[in-house]
Protein backbone atom coordinates (compact mmCIF):
# COMPACT_ATOMS: atom_id res chain seq x y z
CA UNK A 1 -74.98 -0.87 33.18
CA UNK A 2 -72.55 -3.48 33.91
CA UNK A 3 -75.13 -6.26 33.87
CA UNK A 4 -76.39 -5.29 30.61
CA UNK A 5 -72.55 -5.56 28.86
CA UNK A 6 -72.21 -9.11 30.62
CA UNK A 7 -75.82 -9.72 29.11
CA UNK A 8 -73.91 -9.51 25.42
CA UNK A 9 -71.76 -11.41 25.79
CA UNK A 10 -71.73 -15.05 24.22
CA UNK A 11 -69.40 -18.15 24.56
CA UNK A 12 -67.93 -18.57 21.36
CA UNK A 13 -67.29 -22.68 20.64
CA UNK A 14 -65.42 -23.62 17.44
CA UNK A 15 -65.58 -27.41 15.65
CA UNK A 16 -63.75 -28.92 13.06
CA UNK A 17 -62.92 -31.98 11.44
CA UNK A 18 -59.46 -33.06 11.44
CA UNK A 19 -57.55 -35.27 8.76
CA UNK A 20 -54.80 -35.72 11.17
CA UNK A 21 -56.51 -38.67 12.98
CA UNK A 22 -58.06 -40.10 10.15
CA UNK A 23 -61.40 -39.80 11.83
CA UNK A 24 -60.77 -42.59 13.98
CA UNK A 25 -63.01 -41.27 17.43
CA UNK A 26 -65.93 -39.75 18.77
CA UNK A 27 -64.49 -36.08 18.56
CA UNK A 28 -64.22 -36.20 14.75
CA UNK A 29 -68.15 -35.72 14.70
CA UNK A 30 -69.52 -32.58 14.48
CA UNK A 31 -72.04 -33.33 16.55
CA UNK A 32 -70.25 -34.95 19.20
CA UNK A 33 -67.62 -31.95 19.01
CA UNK A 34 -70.61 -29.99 20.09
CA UNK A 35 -72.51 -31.95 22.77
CA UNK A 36 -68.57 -31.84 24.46
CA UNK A 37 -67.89 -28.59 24.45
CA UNK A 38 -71.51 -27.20 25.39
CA UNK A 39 -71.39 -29.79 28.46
CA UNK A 40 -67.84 -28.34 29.24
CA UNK A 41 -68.86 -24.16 28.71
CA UNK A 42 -72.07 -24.89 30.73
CA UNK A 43 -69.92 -26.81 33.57
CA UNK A 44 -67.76 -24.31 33.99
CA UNK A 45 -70.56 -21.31 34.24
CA UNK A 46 -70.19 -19.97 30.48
CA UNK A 47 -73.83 -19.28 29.03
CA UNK A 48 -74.82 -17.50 25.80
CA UNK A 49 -73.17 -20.18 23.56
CA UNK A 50 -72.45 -19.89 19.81
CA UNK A 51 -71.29 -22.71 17.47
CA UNK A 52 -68.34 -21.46 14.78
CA UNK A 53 -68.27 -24.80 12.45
CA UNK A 54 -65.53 -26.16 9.89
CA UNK A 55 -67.47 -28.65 8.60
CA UNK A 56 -66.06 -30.33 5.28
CA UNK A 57 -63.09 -27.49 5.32
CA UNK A 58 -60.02 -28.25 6.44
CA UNK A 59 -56.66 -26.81 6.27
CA UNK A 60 -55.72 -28.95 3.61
CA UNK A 61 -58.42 -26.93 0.95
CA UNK A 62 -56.45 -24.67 -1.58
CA UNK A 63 -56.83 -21.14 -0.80
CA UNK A 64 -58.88 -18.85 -2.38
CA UNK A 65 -56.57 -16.45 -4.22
CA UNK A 66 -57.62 -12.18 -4.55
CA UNK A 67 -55.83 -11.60 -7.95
């Protein structure tokens, strides 16, 4: 039973793009956000991995109001 819950489970890896560097290195890229962070999960024994992407949002968009 245990093995089946750890069987579940997934490795949850989030991207963005960032304004606050003015896109100036490798890590603003999707893509290379990606590659990074699957090499790192994998490294360090996490398996299961799913991608959570803010790709053209950023903190700076106007918030979508419920009235």
């Amino acid at each position: 039973m245990t093995q089946q819950l750890h069987d579940n489970r997934i490795t949850a890896l989030y991207c963005r793009l960032s304004r606050d560097n003015g896109y100036a290195d490798d890590s603003c890229s999707i893509d290379s956000q990606k590659s990074m962070l699957k090499e790192y999960a994998l490294n360090q024994g996490f398996d299961h991995c799913e991608f959570f992407v803010d790709d053209g949002y950023s903190g700076s968009n106007p918030v979508c109001s419920m009235s």
